[in-house]
Protein backbone atom coordinates (compact mmCIF):
# COMPACT_ATOMS: atom_id res chain seq x y z
CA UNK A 1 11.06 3.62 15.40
CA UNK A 2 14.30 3.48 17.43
CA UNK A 3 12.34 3.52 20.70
CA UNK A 4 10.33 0.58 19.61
CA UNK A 5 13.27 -1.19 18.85
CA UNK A 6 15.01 -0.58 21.78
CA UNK A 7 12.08 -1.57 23.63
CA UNK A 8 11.75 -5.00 21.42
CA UNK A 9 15.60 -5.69 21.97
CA UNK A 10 15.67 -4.94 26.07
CA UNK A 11 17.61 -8.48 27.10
CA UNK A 12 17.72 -9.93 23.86
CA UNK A 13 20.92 -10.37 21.18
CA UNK A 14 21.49 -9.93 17.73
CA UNK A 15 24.19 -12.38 15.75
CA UNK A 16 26.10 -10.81 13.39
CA UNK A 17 27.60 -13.25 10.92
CA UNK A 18 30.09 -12.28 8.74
CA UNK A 19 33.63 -13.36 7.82
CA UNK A 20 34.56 -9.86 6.66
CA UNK A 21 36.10 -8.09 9.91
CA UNK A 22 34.89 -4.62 8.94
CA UNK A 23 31.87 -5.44 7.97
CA UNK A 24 30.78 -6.79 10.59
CA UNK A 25 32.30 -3.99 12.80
CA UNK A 26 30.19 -1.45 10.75
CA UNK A 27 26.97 -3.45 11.53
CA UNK A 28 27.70 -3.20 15.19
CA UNK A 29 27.93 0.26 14.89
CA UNK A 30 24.62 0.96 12.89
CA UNK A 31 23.74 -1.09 15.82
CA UNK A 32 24.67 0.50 18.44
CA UNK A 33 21.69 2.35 19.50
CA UNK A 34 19.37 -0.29 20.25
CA UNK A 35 21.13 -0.79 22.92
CA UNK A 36 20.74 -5.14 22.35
CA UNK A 37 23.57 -7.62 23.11
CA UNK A 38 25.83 -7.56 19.76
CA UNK A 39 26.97 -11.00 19.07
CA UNK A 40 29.86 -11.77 16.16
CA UNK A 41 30.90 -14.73 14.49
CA UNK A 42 33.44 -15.64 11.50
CA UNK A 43 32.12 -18.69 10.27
CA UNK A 44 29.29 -21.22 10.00
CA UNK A 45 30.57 -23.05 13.03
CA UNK A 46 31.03 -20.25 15.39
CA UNK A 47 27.60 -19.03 14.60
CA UNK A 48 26.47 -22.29 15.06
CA UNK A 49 28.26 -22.90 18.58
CA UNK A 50 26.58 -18.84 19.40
CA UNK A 51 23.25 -19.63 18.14
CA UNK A 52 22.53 -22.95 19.98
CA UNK A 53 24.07 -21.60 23.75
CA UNK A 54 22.10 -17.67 23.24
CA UNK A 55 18.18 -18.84 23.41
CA UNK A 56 18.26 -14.72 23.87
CA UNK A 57 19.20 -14.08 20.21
CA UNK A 58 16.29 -12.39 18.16
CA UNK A 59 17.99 -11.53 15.28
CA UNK A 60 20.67 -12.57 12.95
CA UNK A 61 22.47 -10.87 9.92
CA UNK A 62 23.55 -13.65 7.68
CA UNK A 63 26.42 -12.98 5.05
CA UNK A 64 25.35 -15.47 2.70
CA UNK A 65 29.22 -16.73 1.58
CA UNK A 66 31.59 -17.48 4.41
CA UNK A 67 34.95 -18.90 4.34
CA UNK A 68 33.68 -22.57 5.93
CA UNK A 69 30.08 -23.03 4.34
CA UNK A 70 26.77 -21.20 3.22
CA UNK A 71 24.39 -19.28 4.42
CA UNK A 72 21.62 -20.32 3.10
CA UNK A 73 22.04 -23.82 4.75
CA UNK A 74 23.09 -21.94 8.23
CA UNK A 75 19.75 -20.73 7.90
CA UNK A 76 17.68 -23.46 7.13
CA UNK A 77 19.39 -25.23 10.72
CA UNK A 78 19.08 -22.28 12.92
CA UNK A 79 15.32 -21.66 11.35
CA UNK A 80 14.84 -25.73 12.50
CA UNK A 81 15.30 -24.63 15.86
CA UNK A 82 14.19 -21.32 16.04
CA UNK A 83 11.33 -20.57 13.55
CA UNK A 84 10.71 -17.58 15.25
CA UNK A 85 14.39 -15.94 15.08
CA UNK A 86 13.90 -13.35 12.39
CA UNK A 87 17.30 -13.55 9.95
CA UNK A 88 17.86 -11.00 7.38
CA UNK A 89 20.73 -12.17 4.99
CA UNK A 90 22.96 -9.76 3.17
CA UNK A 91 25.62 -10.06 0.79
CA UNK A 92 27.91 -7.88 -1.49
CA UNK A 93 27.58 -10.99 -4.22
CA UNK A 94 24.90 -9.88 -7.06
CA UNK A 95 22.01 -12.15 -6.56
CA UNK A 96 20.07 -13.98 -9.34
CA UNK A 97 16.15 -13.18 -8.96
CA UNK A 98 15.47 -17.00 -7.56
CA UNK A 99 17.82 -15.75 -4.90
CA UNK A 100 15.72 -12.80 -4.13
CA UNK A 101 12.95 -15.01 -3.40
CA UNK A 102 12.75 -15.20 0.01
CA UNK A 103 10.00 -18.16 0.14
CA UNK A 104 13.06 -20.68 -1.51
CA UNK A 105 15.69 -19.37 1.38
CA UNK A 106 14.20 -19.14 5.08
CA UNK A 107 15.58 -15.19 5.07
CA UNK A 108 12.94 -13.11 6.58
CA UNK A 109 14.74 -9.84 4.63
CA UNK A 110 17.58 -9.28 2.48
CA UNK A 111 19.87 -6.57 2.35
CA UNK A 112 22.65 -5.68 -0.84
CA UNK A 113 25.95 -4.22 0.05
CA UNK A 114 27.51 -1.62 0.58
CA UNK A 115 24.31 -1.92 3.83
CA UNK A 116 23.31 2.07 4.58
CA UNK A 117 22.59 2.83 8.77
CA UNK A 118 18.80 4.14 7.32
CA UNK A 119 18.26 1.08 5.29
CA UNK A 120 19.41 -1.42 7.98
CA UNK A 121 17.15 -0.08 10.98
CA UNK A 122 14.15 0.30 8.50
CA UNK A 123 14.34 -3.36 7.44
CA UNK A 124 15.05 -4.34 10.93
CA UNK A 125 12.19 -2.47 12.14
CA UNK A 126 9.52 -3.74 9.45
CA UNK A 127 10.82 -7.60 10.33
CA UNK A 128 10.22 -6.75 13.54
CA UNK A 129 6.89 -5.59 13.50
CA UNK A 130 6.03 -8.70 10.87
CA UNK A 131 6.93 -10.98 13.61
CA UNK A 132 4.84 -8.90 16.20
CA UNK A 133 1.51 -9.76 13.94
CA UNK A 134 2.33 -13.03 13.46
CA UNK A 135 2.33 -14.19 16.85
């Protein structure tokens, strides 16, 4: 699994989006051996500002609340440009069922916190090979 996803990341980036310092340090670290470009940003319009200049960015963890906007409507603009950017959205906020429904949000995944290492590369790895077959 690791190998393949090493393989799929070779020159490409993943945007980590969080406004929460730590967290976003710990994601970098679960994501440290796929050896991809780690990206962070603190808000909407950083990620924003990241997302349009790094055509190289495959993937993007989404914390659904930041500090200057939402998540959800990050999503739908970077999924306008990029359809084929897989985004998997996590959040330590309990989410209502019509949140879990993925067709209402443009998230490919979505991920509760506290976010394990196993659970992370797993969901990675099964959005990853989704987006293989649908090409």
């Amino acid at each position: 699994m690791i190998s393949e996803l090493v393989s799929f990341f070779h020159e490409k980036a993943i945007l980590i989006i969080d406004d929460d310092y730590t967290s976003a340090l710990l994601l970098s670290e679960y994501l440290y051996d796929l050896n991809a470009i780690i990206i962070t940003a603190d808000s909407c319009q950083k990620a924003t500002d990241i997302f349009l200049r790094n055509p190289e960015i495959a993937l993007v963890l989404m914390d659904i609340r930041l500090t200057d906007g939402c998540g959800i409507e990050l999503t739908k603009s970077m999924k306008k440009d990029r359809p084929d950017v897989i985004i998997i959205a996590q959040s330590a906020l309990i989410i209502d069922e019509s949140m879990r429904d993925l067709n209402n949000t443009n998230f490919d995944s979505f991920l509760s916190k506290p976010i394990s290492q196993t659970e992370l590369v797993k969901t990675i790895y099964a959005e990853v090979i989704n987006s293989k077959s649908n090409k």
